[in-house]
Every structure is written in C-alpha cells, then in structure tokens.
PDB file of N, CA and C in Angstrom:
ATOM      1  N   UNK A   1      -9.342   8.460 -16.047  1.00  0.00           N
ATOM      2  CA  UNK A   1      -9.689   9.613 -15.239  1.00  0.00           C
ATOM      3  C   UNK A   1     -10.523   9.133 -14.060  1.00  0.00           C
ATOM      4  N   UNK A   2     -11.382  10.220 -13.520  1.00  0.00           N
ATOM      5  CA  UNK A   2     -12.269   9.585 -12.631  1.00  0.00           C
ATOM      6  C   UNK A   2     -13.695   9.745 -12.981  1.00  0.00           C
ATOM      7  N   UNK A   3     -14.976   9.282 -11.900  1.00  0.00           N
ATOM      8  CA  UNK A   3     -15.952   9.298 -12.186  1.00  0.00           C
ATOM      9  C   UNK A   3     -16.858  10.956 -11.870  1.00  0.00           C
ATOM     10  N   UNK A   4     -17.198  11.517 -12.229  1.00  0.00           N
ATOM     11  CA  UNK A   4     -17.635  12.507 -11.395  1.00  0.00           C
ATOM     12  C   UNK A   4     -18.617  11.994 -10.225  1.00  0.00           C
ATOM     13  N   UNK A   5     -18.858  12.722  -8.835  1.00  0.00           N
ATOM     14  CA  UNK A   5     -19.038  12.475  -7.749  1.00  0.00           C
ATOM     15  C   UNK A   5     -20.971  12.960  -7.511  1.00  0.00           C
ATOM     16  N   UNK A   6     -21.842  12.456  -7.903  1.00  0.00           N
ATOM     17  CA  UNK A   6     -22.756  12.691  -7.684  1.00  0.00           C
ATOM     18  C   UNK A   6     -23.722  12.906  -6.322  1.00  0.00           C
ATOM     19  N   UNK A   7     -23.703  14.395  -5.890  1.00  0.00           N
ATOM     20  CA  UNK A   7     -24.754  14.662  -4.479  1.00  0.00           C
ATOM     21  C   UNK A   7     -25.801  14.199  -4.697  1.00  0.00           C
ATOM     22  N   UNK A   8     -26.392  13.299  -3.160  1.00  0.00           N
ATOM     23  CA  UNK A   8     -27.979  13.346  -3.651  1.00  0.00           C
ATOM     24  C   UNK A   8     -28.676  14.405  -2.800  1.00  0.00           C
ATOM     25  N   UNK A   9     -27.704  15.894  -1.891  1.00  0.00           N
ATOM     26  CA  UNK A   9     -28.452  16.510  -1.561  1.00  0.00           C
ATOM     27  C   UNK A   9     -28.415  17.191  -2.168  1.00  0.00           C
ATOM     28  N   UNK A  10     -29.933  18.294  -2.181  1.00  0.00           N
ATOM     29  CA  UNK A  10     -30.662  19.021  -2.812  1.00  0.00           C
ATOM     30  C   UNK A  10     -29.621  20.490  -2.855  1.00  0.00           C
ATOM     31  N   UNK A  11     -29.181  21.094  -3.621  1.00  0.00           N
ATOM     32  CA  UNK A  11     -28.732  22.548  -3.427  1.00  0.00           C
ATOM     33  C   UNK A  11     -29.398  23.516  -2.912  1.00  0.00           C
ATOM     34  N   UNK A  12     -29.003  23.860  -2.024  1.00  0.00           N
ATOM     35  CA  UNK A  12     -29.848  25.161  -1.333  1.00  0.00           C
ATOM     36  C   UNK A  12     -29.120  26.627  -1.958  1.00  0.00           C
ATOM     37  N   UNK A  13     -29.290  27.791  -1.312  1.00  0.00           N
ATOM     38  CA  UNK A  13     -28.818  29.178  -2.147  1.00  0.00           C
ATOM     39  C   UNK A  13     -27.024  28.804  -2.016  1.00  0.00           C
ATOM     40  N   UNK A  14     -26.667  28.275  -1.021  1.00  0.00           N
ATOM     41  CA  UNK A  14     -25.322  28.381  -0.383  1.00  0.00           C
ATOM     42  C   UNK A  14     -24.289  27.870  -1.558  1.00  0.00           C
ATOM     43  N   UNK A  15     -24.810  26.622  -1.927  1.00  0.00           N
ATOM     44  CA  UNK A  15     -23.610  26.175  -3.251  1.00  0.00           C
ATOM     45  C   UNK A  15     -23.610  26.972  -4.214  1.00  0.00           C
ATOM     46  N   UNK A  16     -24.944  27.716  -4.601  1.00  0.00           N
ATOM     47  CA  UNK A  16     -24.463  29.081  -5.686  1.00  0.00           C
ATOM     48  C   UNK A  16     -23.551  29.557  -5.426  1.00  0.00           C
ATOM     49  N   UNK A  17     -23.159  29.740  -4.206  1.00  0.00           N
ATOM     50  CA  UNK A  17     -22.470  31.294  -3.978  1.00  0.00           C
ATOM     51  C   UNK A  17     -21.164  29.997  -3.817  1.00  0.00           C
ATOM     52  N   UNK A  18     -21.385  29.033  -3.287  1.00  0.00           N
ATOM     53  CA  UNK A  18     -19.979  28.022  -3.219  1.00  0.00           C
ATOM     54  C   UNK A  18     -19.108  28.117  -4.935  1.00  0.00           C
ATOM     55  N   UNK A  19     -19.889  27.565  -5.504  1.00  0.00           N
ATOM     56  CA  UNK A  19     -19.539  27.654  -6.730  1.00  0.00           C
ATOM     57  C   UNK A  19     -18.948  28.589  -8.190  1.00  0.00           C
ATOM     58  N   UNK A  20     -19.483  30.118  -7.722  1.00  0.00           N
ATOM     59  CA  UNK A  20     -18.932  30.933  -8.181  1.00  0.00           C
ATOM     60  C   UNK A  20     -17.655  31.355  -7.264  1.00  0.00           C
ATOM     61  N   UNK A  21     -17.603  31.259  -6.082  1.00  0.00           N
ATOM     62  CA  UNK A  21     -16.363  31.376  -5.343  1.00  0.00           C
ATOM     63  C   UNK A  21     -15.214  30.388  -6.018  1.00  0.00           C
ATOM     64  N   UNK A  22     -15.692  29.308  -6.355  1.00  0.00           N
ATOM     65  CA  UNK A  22     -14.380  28.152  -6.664  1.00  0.00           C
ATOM     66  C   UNK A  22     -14.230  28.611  -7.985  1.00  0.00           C
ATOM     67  N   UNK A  23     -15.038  29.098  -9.079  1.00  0.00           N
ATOM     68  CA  UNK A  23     -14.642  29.435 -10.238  1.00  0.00           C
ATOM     69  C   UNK A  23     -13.775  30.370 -10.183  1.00  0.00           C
ATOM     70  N   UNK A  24     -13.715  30.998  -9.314  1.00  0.00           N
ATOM     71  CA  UNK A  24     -12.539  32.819  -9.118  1.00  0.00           C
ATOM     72  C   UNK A  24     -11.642  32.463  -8.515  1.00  0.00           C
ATOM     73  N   UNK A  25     -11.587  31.540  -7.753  1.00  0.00           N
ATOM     74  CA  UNK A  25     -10.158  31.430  -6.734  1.00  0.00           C
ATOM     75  C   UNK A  25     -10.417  29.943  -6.007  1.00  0.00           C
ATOM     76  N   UNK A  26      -8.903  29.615  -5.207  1.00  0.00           N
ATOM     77  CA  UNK A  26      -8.953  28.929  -4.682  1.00  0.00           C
ATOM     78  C   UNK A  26      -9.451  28.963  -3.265  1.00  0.00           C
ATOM     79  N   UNK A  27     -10.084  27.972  -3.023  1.00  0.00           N
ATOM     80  CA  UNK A  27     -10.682  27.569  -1.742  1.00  0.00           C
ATOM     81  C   UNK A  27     -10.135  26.797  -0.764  1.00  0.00           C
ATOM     82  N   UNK A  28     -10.126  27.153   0.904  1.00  0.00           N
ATOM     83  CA  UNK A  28      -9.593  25.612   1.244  1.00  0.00           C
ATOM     84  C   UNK A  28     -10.962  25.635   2.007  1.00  0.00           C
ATOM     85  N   UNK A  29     -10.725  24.270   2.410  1.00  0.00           N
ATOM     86  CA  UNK A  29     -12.445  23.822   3.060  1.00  0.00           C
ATOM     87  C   UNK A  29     -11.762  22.366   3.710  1.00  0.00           C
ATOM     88  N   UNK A  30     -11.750  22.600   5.153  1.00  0.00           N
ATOM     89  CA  UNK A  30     -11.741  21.814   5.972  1.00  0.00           C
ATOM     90  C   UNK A  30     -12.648  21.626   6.421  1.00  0.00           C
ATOM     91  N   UNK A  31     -12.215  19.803   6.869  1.00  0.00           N
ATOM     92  CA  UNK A  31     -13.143  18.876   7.472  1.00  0.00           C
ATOM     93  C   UNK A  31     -13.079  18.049   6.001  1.00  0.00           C
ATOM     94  N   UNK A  32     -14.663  17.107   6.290  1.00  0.00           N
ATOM     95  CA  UNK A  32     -14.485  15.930   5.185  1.00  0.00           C
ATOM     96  C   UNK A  32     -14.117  16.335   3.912  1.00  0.00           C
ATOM     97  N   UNK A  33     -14.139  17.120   3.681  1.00  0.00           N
ATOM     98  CA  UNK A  33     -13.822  17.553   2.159  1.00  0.00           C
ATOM     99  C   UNK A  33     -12.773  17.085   1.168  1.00  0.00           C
ATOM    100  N   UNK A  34     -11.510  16.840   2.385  1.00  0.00           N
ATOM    101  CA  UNK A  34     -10.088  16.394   2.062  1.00  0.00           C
ATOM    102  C   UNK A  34     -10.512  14.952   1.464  1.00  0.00           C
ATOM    103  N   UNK A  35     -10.948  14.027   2.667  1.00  0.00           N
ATOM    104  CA  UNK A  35     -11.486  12.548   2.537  1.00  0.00           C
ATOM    105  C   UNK A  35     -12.616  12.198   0.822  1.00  0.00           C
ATOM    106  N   UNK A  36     -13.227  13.601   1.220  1.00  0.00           N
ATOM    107  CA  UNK A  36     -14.120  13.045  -0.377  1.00  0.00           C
ATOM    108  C   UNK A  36     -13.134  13.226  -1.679  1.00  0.00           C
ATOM    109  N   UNK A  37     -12.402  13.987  -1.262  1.00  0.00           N
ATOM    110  CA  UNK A  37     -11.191  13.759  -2.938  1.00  0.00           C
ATOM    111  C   UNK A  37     -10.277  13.189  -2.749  1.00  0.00           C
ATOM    112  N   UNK A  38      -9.899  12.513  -1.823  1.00  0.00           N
ATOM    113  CA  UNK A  38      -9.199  11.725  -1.662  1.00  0.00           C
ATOM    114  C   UNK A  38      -9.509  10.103  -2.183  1.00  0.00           C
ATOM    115  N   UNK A  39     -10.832   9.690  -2.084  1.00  0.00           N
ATOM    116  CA  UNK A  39     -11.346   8.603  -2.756  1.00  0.00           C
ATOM    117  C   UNK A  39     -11.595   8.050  -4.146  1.00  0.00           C
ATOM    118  N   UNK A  40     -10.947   9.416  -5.090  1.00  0.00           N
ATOM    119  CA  UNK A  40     -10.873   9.430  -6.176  1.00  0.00           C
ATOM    120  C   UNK A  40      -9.528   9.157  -6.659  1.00  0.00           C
ATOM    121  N   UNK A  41      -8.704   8.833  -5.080  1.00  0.00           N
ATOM    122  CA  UNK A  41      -7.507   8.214  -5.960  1.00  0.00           C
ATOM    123  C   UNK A  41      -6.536   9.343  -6.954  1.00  0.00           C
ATOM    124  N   UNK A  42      -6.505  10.365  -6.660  1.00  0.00           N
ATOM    125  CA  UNK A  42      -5.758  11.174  -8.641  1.00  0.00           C
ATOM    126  C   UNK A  42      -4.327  10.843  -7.882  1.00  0.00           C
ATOM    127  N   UNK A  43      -4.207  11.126  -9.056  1.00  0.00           N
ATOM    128  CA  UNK A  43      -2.256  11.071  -9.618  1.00  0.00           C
ATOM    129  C   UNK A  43      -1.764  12.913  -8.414  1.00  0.00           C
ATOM    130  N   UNK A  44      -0.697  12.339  -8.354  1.00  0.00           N
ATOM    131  CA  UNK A  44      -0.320  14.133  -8.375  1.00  0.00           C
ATOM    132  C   UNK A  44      -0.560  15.023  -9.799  1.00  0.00           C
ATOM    133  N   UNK A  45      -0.399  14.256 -11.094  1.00  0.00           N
ATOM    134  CA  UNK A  45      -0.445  14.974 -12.019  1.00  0.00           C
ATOM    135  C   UNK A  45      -2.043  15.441 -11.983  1.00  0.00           C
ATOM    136  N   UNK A  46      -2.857  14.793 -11.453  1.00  0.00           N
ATOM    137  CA  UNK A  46      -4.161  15.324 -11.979  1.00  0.00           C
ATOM    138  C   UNK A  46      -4.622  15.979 -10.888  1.00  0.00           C
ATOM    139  N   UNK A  47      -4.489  15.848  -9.411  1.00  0.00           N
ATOM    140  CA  UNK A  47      -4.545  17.037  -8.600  1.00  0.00           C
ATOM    141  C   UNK A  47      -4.055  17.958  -8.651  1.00  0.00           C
ATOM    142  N   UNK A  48      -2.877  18.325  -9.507  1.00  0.00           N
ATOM    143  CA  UNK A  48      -2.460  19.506  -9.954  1.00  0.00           C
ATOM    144  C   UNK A  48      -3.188  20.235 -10.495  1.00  0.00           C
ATOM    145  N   UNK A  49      -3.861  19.761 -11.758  1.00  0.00           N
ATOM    146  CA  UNK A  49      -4.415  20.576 -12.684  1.00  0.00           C
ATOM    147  C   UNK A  49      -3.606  21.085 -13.967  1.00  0.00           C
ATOM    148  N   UNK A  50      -3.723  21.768 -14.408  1.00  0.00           N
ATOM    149  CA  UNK A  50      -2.730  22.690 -15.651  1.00  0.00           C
ATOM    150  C   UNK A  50      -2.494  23.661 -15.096  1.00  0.00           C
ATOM    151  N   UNK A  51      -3.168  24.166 -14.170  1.00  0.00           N
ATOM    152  CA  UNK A  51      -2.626  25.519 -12.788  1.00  0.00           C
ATOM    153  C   UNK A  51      -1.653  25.238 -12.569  1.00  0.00           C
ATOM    154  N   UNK A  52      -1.359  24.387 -11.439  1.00  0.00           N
ATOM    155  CA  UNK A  52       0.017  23.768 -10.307  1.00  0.00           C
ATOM    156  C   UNK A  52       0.708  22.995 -11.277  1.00  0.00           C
ATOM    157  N   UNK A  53       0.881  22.915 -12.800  1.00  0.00           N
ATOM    158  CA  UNK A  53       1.496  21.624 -13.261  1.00  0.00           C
ATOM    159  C   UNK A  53       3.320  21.604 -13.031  1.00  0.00           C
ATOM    160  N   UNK A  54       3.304  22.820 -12.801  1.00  0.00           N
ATOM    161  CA  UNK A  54       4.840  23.029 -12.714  1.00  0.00           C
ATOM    162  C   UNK A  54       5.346  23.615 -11.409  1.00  0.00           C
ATOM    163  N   UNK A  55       4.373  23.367 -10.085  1.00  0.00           N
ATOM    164  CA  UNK A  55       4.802  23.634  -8.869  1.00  0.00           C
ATOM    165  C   UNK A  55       5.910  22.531  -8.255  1.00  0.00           C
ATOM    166  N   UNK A  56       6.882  23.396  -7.714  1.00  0.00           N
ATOM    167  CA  UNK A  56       8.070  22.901  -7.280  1.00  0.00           C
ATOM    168  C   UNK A  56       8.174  21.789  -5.985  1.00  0.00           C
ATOM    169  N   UNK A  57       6.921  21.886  -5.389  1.00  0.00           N
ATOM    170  CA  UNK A  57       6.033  20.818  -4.382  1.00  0.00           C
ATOM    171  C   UNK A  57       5.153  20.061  -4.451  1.00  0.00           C
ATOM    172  N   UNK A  58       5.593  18.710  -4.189  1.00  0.00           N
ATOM    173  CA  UNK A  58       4.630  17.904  -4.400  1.00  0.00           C
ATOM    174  C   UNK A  58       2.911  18.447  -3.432  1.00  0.00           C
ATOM    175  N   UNK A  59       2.087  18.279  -3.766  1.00  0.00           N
ATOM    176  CA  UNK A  59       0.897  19.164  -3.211  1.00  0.00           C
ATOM    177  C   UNK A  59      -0.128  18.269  -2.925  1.00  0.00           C
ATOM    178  N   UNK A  60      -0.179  17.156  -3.591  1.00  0.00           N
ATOM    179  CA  UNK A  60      -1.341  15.628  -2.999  1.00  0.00           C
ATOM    180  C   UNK A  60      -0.930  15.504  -1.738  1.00  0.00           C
ATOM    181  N   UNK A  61       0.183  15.296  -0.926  1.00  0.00           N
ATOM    182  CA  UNK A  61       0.189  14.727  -0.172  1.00  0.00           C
ATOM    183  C   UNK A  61      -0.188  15.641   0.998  1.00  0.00           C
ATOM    184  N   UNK A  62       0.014  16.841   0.910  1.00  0.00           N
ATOM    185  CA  UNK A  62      -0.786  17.924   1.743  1.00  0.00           C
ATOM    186  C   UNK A  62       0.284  18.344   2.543  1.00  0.00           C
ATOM    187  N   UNK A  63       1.577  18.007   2.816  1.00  0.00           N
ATOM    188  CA  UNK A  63       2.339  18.666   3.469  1.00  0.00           C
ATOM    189  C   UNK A  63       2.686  19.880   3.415  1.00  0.00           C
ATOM    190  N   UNK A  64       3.072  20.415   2.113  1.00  0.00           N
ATOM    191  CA  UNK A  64       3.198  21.577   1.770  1.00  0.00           C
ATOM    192  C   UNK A  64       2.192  22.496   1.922  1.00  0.00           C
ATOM    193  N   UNK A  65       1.180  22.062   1.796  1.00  0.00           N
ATOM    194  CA  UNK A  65      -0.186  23.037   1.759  1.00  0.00           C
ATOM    195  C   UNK A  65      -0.378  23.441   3.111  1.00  0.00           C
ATOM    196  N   UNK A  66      -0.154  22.301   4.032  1.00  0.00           N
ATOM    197  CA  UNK A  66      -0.172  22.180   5.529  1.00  0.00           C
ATOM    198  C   UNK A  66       0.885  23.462   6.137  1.00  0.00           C
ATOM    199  N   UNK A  67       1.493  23.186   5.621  1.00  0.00           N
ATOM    200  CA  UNK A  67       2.764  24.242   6.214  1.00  0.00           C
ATOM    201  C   UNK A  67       2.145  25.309   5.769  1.00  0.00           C
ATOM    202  N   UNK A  68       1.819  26.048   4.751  1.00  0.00           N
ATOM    203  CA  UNK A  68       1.328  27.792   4.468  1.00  0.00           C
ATOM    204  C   UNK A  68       0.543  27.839   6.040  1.00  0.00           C
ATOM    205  N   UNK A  69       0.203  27.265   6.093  1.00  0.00           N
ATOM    206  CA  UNK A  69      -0.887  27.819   7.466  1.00  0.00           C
ATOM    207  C   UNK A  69      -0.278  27.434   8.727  1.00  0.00           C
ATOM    208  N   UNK A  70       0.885  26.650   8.973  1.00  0.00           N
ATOM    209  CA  UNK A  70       1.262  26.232  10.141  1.00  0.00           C
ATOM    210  C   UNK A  70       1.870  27.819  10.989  1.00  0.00           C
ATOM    211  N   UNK A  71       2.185  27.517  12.287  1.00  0.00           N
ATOM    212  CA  UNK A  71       2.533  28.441  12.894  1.00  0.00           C
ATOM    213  C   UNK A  71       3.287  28.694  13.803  1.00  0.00           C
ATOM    214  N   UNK A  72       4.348  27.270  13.436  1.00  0.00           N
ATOM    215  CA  UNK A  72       5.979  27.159  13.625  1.00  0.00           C
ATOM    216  C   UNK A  72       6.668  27.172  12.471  1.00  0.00           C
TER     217      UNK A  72
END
C-alpha cells in the first residue's frame, strides 16, 4: 500500500469543514493537490477505491475526469 502523508501544518477551522465535505462527497481541488497524490504512486486499482472499482474509464490518468469539465 502506501505510507500515509503526514502535514506539518497546523489545522486551522478550514480543514474541519475540508474534511467533513470529503466524507459526504466528492471533491475536486485544483492546483498541487493532483501532484501530492500523485507521489504515492497507486495502481489504478487503488485510486479507484471500492467506489469507482467497476468504472468503465480508466480515471488515474485524468483524462476522463478532464473531459467532465472540458468545454469542447
């Protein structure tokens, strides 16, 4: 598997509210965000999750995800 990713900044009120948001739904969050899970290397199987395990698109590589929002 991987390692979990340890912050050394301090939580302010904002990741509360970050965090119950990601427990209810999905999030996207651009900018570095992509790059920090990306260094963990996963499989497609494990960026899936047990959610996406049976999505018909490959979804690591971000193309597909890319396209929901494109605007051609």
């Amino acid at each position: 598997m991987y390692e979990k990713w340890v912050d050394p900044v301090t939580e302010g009120p904002a990741f509360a509210v970050l965090n119950k948001l990601m427990k209810e739904r999905i999030l996207v969050i651009d900018g570095a965000m992509g790059t920090a899970v990306q260094k963990y290397k996963l499989t497609e199987e494990q960026f899936r999750g047990d959610r996406y395990k049976n999505h018909t698109k490959d979804l690591k590589a971000g193309a597909y995800t890319r396209s929901l929002f494109s605007s051609t």
